[in-house]
N, C-alpha and C. Protein backbone atom coordinates (compact mmCIF):
# COMPACT_ATOMS: atom_id res chain seq x y z
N UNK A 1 -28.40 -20.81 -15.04
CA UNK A 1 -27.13 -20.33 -14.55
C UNK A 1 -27.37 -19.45 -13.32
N UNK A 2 -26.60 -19.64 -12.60
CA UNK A 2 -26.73 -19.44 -11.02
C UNK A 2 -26.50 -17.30 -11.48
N UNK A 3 -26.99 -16.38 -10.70
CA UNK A 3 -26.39 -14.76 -10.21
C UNK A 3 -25.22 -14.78 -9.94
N UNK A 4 -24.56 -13.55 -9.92
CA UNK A 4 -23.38 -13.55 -8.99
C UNK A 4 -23.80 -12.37 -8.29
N UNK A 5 -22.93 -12.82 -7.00
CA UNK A 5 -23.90 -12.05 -5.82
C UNK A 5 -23.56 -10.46 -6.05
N UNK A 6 -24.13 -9.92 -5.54
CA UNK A 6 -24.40 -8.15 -5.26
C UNK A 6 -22.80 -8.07 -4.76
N UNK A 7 -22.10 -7.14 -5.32
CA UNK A 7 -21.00 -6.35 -4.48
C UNK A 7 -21.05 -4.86 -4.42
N UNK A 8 -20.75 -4.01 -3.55
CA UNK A 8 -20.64 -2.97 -3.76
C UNK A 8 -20.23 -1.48 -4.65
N UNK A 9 -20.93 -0.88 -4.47
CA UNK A 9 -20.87 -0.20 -5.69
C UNK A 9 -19.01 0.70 -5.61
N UNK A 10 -18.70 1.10 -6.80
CA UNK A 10 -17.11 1.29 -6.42
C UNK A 10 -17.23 2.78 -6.39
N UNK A 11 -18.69 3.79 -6.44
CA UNK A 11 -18.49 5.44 -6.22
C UNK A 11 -17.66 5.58 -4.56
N UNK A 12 -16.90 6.32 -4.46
CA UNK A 12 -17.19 6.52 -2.99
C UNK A 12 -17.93 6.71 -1.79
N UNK A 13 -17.52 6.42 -0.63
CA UNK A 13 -19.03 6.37 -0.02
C UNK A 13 -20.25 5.92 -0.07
N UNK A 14 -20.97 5.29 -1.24
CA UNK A 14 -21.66 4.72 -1.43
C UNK A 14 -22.04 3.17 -0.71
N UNK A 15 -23.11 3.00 -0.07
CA UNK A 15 -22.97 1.74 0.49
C UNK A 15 -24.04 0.96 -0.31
N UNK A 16 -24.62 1.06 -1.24
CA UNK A 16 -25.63 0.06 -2.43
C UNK A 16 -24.70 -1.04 -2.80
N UNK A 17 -25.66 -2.07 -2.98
CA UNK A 17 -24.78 -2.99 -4.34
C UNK A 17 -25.44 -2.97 -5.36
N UNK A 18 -24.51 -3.94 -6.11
CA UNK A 18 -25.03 -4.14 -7.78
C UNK A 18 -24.02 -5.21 -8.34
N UNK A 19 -24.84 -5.55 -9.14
CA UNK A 19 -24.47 -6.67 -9.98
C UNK A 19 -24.02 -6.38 -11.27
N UNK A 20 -24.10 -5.49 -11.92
CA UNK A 20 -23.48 -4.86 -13.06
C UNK A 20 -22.38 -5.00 -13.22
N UNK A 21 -21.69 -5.24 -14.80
CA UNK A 21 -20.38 -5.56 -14.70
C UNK A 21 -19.39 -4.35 -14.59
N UNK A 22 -19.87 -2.84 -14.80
CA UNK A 22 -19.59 -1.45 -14.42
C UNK A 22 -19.15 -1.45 -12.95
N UNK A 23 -19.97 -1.93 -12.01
CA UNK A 23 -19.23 -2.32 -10.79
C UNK A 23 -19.90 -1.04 -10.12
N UNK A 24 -21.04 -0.50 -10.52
CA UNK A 24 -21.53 0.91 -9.95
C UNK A 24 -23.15 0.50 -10.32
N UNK A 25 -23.54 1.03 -8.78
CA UNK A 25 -25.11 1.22 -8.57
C UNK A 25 -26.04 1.82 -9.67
N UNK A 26 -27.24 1.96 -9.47
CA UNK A 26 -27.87 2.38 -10.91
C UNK A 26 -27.55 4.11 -10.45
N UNK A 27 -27.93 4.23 -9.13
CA UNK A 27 -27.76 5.82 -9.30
C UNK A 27 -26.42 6.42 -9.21
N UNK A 28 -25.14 5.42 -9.80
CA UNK A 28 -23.99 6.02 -9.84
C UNK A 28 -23.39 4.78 -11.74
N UNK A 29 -24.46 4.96 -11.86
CA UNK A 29 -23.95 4.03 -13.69
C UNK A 29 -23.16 5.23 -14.11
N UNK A 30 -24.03 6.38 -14.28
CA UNK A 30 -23.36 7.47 -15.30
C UNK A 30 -21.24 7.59 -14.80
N UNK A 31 -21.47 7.35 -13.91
CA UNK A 31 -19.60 7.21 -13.56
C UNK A 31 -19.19 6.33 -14.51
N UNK A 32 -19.50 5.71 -14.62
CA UNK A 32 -18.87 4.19 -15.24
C UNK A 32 -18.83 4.39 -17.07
N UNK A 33 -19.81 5.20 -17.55
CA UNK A 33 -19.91 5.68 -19.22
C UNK A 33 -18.98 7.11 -18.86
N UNK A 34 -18.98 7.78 -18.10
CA UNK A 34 -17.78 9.13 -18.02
C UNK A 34 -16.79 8.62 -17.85
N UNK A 35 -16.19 7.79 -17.06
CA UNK A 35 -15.16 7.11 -17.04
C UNK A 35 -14.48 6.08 -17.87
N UNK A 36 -15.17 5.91 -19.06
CA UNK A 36 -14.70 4.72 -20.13
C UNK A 36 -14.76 6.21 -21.11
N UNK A 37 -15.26 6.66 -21.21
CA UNK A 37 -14.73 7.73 -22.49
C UNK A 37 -13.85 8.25 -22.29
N UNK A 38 -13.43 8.89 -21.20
CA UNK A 38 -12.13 9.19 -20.61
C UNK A 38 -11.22 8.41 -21.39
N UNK A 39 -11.16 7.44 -20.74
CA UNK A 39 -10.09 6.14 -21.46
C UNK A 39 -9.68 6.26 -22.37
N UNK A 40 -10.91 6.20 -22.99
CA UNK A 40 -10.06 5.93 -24.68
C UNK A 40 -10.12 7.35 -25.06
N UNK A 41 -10.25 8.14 -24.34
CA UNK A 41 -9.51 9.59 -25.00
C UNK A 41 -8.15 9.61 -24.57
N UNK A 42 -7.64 9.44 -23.78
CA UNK A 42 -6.25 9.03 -23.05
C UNK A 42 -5.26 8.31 -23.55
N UNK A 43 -3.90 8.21 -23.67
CA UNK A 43 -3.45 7.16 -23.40
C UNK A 43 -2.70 7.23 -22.32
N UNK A 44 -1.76 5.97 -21.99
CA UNK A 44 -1.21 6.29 -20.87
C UNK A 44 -1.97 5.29 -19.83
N UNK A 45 -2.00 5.38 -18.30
CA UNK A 45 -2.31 4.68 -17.58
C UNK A 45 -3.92 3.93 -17.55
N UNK A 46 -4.00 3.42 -17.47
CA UNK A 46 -5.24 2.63 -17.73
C UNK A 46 -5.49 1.21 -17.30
N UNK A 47 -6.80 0.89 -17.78
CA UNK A 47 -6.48 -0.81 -17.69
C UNK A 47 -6.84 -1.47 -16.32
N UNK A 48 -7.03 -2.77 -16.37
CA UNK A 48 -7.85 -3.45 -14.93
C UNK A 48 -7.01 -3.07 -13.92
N UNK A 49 -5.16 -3.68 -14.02
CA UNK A 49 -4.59 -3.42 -13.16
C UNK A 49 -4.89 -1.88 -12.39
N UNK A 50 -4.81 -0.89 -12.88
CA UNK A 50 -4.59 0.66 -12.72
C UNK A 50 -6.14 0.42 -12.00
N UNK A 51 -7.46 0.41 -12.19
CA UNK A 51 -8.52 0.47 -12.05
C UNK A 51 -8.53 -0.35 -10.18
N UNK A 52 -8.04 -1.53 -10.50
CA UNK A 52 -7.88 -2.37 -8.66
C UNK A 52 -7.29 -1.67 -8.14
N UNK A 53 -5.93 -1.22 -8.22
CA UNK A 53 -4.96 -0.54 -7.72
C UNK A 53 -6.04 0.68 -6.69
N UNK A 54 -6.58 1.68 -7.85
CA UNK A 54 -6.89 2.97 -7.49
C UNK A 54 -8.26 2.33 -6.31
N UNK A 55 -8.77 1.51 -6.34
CA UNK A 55 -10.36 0.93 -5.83
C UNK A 55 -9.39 0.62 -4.81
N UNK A 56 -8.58 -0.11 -4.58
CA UNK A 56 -7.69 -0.67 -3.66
C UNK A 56 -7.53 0.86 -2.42
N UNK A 57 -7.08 1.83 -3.02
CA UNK A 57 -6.29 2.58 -2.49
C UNK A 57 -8.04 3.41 -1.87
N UNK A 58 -8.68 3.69 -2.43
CA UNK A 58 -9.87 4.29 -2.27
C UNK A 58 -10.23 4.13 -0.96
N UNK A 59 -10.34 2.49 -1.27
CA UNK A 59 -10.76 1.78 0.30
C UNK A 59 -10.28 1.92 1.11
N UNK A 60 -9.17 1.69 1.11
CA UNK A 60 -8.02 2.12 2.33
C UNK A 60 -7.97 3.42 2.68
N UNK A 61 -8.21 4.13 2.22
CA UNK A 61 -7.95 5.56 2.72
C UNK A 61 -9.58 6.17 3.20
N UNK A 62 -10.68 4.86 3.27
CA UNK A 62 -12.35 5.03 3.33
C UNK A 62 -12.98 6.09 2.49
N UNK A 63 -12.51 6.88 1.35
CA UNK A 63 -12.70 7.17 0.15
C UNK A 63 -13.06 8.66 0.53
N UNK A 64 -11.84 9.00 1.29
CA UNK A 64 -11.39 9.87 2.15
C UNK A 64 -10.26 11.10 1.67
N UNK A 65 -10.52 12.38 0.85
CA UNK A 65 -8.99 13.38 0.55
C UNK A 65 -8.16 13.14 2.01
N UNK A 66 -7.16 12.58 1.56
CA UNK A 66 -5.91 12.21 2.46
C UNK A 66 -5.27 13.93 3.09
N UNK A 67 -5.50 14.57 2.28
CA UNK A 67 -4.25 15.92 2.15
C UNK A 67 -5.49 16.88 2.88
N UNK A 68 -6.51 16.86 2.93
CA UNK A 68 -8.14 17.74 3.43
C UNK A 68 -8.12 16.81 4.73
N UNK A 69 -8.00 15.61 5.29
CA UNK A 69 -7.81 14.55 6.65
C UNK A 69 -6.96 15.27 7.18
N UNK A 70 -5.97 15.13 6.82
CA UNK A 70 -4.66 16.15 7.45
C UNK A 70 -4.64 17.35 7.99
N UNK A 71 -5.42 18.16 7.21
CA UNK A 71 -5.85 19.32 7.50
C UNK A 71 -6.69 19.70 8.03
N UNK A 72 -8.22 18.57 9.00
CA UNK A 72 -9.01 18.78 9.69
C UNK A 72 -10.22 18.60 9.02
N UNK A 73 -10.23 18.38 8.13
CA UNK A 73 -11.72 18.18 7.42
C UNK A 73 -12.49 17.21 7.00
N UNK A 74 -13.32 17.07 6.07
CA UNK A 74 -13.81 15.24 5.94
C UNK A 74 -14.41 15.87 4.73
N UNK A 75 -13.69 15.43 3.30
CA UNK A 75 -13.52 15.29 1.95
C UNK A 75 -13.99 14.41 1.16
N UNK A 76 -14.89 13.76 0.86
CA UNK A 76 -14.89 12.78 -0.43
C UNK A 76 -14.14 13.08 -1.35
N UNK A 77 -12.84 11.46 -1.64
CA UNK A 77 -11.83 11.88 -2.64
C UNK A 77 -12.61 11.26 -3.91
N UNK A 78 -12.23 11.40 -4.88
CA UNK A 78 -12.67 11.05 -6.45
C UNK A 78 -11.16 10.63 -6.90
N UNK A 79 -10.71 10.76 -6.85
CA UNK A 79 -8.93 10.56 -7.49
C UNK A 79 -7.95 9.78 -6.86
N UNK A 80 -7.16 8.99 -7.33
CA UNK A 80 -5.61 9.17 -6.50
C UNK A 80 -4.45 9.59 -7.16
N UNK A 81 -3.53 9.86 -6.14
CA UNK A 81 -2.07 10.28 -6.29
C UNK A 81 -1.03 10.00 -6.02
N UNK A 82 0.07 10.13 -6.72
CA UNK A 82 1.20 9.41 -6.21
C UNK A 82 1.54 10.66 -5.22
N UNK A 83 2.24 10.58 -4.13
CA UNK A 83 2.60 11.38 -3.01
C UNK A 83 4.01 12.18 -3.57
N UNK A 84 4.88 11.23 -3.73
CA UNK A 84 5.98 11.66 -4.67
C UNK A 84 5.91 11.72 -5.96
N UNK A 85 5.41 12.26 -7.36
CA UNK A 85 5.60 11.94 -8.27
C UNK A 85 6.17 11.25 -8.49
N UNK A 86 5.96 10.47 -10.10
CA UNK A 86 6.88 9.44 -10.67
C UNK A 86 8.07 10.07 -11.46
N UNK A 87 8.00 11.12 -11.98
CA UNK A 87 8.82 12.32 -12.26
C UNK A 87 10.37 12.44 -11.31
N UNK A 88 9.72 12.61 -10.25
CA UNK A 88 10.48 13.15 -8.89
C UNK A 88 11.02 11.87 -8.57
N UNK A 89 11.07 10.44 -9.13
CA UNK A 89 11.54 9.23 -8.56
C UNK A 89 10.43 8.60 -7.60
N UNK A 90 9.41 9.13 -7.64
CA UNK A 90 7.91 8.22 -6.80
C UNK A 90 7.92 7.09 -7.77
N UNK A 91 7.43 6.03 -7.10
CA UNK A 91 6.89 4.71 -7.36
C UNK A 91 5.37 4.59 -7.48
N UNK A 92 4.87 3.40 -7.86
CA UNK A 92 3.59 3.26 -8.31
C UNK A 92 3.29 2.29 -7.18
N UNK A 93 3.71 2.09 -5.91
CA UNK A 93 3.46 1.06 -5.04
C UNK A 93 2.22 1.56 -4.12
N UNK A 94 1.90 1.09 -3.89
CA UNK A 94 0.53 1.43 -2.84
C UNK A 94 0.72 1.89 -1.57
N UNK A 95 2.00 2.45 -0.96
CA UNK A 95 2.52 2.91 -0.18
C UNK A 95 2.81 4.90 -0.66
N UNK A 96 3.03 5.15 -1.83
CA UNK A 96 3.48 6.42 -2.83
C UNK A 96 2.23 6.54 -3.29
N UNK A 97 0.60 5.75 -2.78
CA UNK A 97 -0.85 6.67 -3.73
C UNK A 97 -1.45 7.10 -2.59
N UNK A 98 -2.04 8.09 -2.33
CA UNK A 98 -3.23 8.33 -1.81
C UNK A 98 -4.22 8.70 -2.51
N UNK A 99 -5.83 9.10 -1.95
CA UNK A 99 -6.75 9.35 -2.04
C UNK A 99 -6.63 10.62 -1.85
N UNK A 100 -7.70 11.20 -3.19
CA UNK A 100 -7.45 12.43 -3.06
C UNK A 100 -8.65 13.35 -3.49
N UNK A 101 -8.95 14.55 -3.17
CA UNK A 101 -10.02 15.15 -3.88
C UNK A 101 -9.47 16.42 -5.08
N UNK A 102 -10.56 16.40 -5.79
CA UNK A 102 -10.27 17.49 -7.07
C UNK A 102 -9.63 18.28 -6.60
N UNK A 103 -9.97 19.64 -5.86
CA UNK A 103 -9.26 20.72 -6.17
C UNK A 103 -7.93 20.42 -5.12
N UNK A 104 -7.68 19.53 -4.11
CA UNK A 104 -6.40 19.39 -3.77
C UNK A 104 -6.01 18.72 -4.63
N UNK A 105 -6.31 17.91 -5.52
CA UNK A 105 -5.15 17.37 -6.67
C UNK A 105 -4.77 18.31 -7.52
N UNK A 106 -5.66 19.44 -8.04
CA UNK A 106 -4.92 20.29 -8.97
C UNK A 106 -4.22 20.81 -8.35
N UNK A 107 -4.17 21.81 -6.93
CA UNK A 107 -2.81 22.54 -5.77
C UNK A 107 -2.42 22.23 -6.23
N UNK A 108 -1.84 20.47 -5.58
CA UNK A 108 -0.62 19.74 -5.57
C UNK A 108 -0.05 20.02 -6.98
N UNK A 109 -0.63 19.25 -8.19
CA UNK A 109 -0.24 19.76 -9.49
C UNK A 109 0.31 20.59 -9.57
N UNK A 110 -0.31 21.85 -9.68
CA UNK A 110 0.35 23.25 -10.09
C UNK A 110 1.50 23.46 -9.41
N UNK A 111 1.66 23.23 -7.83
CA UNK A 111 2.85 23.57 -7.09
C UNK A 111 3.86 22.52 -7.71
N UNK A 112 3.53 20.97 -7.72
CA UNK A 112 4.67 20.26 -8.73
C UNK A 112 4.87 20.75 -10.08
N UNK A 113 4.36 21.41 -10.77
CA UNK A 113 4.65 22.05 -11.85
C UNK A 113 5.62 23.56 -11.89
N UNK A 114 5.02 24.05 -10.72
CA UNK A 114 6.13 25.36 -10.40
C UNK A 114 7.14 24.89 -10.06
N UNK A 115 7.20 24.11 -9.26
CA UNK A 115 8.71 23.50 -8.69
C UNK A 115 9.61 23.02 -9.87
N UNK A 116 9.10 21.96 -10.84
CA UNK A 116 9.07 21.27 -11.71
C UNK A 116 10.27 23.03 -12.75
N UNK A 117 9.40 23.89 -12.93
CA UNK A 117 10.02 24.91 -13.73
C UNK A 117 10.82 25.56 -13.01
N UNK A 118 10.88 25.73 -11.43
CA UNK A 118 11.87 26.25 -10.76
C UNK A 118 11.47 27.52 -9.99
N UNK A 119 10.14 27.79 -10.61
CA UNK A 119 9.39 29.33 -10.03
C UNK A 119 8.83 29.18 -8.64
N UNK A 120 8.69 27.68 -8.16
CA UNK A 120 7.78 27.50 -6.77
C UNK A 120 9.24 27.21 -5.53
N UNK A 121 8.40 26.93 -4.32
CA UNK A 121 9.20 26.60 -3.47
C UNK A 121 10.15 25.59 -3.39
C-alpha cells in the first residue's frame, strides 16, 4: 500500500511535515494529546467540521493574533474568535473568526463579559 504524502504540520508557524493522522510534527505531537483531552472534557463545539474551520482561519490570518497585527506587533495566535460574539448575534461564518492569541482572547472575554453584565463600556 502506497504512503500518503507529508502535509504540514497544523501548530502555527511551523513549516515541518508529517504524516501522522494528528496532523502535527513529532516536535509538536504533544498538541494533538492536549487537545483531544480537552475535547472530551468539553462539550459544546467540537468535531472535524469546527477543527477545518479553525485550521482554515489560522491560515488565513498566517497564524497571526489579528487584534496584536492591528496594534503593531507580530503575535503567534493559538486560538480563534468570533469578532462579534454569537451571543451578540455574531455568526460562525469565516468572515465573524479571527486568529487570535491567549491573553488577547481573555481581554476581549472579560470586556464581553462586563458589557454582557452592564459594568463595561
Amino acid at each position: 500500500m502506497p504512503t500518503k504524502p507529508p502535509r504540514p504540520c497544523r501548530a502555527p508557524m511551523c513549516a515541518s511535515k508529517t504524516t501522522d493522522n494528528h496532523g502535527y510534527c513529532d516536535a509538536h505531537a504533544h498538541l494533538a494529546v492536549g487537545w483531544n483531552q480537552k475535547r472530551q472534557a468539553k462539550s459544546g463545539r467540537g468535531g472535524r467540521p469546527w477543527r477545518r474551520q479553525r485550521d482554515r482561519i489560522l491560515r488565513r490570518d498566517n497564524g497571526l493574533c489579528q487584534p496584536c497585527w492591528r496594534a503593531g506587533r507580530v503575535t503567534p495566535a493559538i486560538e480563534v474568535d468570533h469578532i462579534v460574539n454569537l451571543a451578540a448575534g455574531g455568526s460562525g461564518s469565516d468572515d465573524n473568526l479571527e486568529a487570535i492569541c491567549g491573553p488577547c482572547h481573555k481581554a476581549k472575554t472579560q470586556e464581553e463579559a462586563l458589557r454582557g453584565r452592564g459594568d463595561g463600556p
